[in-house]
PDB file of N, CA and C in Angstrom:
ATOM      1  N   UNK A   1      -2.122  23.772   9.110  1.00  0.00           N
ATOM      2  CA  UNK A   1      -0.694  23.413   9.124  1.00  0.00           C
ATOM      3  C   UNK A   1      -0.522  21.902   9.256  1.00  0.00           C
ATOM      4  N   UNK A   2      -1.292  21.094  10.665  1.00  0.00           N
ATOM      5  CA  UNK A   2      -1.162  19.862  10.293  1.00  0.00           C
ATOM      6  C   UNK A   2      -1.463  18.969   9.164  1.00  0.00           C
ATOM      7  N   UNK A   3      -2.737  19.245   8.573  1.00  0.00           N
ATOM      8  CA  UNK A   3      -3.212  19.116   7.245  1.00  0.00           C
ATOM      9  C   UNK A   3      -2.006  18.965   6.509  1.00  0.00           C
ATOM     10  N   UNK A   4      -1.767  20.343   6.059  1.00  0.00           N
ATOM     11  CA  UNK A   4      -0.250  20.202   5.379  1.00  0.00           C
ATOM     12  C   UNK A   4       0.791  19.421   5.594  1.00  0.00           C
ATOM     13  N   UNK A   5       1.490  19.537   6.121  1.00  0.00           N
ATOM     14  CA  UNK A   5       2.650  18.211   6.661  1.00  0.00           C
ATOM     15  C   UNK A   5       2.208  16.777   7.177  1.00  0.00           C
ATOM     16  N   UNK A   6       0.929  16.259   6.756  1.00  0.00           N
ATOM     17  CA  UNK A   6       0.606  15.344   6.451  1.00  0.00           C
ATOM     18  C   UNK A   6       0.588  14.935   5.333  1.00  0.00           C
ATOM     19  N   UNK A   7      -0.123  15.589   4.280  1.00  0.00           N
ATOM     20  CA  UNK A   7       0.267  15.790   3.051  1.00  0.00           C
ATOM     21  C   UNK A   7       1.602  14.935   2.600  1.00  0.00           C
ATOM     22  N   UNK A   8       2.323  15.979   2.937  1.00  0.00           N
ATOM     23  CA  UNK A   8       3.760  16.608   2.583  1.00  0.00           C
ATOM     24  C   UNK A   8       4.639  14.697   3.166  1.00  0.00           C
ATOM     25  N   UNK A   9       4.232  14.960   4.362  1.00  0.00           N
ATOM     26  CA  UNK A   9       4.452  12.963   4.825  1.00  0.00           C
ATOM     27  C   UNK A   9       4.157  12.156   4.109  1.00  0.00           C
ATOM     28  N   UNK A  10       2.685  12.218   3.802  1.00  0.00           N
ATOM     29  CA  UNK A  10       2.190  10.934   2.899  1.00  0.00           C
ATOM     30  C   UNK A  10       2.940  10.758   1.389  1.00  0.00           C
ATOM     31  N   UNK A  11       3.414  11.954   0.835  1.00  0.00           N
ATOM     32  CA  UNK A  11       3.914  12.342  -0.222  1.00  0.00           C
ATOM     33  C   UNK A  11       5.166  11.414  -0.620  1.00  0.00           C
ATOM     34  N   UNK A  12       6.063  12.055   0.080  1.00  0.00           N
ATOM     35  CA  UNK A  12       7.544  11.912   1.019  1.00  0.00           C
ATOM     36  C   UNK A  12       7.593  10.067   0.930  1.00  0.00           C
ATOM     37  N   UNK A  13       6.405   9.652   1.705  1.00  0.00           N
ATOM     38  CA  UNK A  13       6.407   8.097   2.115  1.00  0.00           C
ATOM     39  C   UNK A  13       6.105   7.658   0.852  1.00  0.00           C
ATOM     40  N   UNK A  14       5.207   8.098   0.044  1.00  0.00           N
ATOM     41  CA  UNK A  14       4.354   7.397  -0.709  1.00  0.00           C
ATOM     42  C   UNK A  14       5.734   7.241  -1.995  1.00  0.00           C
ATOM     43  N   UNK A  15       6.481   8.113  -2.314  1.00  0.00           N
ATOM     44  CA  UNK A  15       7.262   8.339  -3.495  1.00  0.00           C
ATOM     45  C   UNK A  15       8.481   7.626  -3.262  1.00  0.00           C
ATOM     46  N   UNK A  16       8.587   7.468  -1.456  1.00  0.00           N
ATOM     47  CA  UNK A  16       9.539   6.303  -1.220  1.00  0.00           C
ATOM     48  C   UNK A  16       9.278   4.807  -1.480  1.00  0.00           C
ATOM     49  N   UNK A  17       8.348   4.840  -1.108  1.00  0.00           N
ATOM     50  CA  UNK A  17       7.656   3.079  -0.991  1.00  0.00           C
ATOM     51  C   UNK A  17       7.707   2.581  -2.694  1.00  0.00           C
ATOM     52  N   UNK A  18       7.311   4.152  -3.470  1.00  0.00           N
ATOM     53  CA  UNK A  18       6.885   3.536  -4.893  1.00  0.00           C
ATOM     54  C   UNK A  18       8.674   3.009  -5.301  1.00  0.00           C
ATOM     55  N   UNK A  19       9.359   4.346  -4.967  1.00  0.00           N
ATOM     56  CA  UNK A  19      11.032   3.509  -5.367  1.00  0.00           C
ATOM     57  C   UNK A  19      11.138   2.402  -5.170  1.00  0.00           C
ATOM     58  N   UNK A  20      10.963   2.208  -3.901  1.00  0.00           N
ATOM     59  CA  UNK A  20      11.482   0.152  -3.522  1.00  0.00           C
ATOM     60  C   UNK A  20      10.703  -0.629  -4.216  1.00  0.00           C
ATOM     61  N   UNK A  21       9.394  -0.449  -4.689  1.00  0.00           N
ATOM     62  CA  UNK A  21       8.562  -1.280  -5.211  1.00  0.00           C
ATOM     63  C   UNK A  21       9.058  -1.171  -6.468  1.00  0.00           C
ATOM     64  N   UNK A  22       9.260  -0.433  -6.787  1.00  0.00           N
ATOM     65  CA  UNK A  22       9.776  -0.052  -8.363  1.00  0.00           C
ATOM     66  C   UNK A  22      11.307  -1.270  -8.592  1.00  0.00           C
ATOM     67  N   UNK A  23      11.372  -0.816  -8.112  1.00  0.00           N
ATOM     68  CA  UNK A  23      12.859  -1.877  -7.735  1.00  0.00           C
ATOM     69  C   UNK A  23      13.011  -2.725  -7.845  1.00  0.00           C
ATOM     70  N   UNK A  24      12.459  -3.516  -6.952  1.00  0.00           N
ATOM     71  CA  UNK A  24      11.832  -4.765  -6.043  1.00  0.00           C
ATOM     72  C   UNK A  24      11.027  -5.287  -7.917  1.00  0.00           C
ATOM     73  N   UNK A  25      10.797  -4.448  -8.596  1.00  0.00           N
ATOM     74  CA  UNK A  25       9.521  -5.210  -9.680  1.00  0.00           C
ATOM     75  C   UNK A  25      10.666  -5.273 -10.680  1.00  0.00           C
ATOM     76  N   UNK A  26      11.109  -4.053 -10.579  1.00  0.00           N
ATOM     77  CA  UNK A  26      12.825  -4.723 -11.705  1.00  0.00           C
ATOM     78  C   UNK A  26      13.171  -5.654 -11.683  1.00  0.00           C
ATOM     79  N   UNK A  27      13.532  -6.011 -10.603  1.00  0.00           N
ATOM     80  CA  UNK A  27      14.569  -6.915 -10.341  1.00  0.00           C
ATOM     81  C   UNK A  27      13.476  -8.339 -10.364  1.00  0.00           C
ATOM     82  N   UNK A  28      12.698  -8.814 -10.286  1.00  0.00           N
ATOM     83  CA  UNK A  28      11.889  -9.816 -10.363  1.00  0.00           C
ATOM     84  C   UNK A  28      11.484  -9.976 -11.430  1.00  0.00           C
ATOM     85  N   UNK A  29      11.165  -9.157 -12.554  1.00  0.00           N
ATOM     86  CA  UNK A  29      11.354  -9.207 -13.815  1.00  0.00           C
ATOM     87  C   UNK A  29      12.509  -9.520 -14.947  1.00  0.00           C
ATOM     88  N   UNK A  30      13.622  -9.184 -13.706  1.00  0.00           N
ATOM     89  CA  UNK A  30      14.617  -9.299 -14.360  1.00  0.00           C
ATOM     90  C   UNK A  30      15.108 -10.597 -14.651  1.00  0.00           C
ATOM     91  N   UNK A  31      14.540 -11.166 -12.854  1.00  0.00           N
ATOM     92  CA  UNK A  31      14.964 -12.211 -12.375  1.00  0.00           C
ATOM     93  C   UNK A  31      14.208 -13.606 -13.769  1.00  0.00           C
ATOM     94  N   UNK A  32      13.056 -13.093 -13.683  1.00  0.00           N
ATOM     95  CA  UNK A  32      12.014 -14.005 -14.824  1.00  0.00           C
ATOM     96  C   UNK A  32      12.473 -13.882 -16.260  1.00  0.00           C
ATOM     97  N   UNK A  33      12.827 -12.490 -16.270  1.00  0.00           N
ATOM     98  CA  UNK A  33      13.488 -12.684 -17.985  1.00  0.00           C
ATOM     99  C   UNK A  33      14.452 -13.793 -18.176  1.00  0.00           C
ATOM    100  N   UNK A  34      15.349 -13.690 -17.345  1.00  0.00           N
ATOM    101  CA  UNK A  34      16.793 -14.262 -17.395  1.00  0.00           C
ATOM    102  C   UNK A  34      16.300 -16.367 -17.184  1.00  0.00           C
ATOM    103  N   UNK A  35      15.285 -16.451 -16.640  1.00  0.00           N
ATOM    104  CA  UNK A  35      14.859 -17.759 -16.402  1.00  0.00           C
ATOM    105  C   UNK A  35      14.524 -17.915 -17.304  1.00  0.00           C
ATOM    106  N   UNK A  36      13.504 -17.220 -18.086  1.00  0.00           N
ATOM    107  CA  UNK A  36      12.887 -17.690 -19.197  1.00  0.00           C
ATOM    108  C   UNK A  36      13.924 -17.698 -20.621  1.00  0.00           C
ATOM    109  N   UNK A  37      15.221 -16.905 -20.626  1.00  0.00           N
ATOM    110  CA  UNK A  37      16.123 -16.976 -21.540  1.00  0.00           C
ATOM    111  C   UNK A  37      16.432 -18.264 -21.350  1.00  0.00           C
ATOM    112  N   UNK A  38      16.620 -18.728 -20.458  1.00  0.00           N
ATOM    113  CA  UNK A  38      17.779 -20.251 -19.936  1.00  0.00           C
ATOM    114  C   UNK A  38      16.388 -21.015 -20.223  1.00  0.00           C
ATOM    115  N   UNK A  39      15.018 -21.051 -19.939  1.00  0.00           N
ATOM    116  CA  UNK A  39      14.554 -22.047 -20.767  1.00  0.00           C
ATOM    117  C   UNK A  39      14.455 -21.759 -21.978  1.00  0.00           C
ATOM    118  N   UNK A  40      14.622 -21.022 -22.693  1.00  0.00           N
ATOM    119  CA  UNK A  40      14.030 -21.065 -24.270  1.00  0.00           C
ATOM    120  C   UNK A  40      15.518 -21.515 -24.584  1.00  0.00           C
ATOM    121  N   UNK A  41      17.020 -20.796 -24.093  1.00  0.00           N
ATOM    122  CA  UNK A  41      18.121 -21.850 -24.577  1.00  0.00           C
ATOM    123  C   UNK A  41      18.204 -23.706 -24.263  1.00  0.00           C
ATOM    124  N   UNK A  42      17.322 -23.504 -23.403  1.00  0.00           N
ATOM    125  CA  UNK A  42      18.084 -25.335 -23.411  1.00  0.00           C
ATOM    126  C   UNK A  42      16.957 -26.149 -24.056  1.00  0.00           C
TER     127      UNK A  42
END
């Protein structure tokens, strides 16, 4: 049983952490696209 709901925790955590990171990599990509537009315009 503990086995299991460790699991089931690490799971839970792991699929959270990947969201924010997921995120977090959007948005810094996003952030770099948009820089690199404004240098290739000027």
């Amino acid at each position: 049983m503990t086995t299991t709901s460790t699991k089931k925790a690490a799971v839970i955590l792991g699929s959270d952490n990947y969201f924010h990171w997921e995120f977090a990599m959007r948005m810094t990509l996003a952030r770099k696209g948009r820089l690199e537009d404004g240098d290739q315009e000027e």
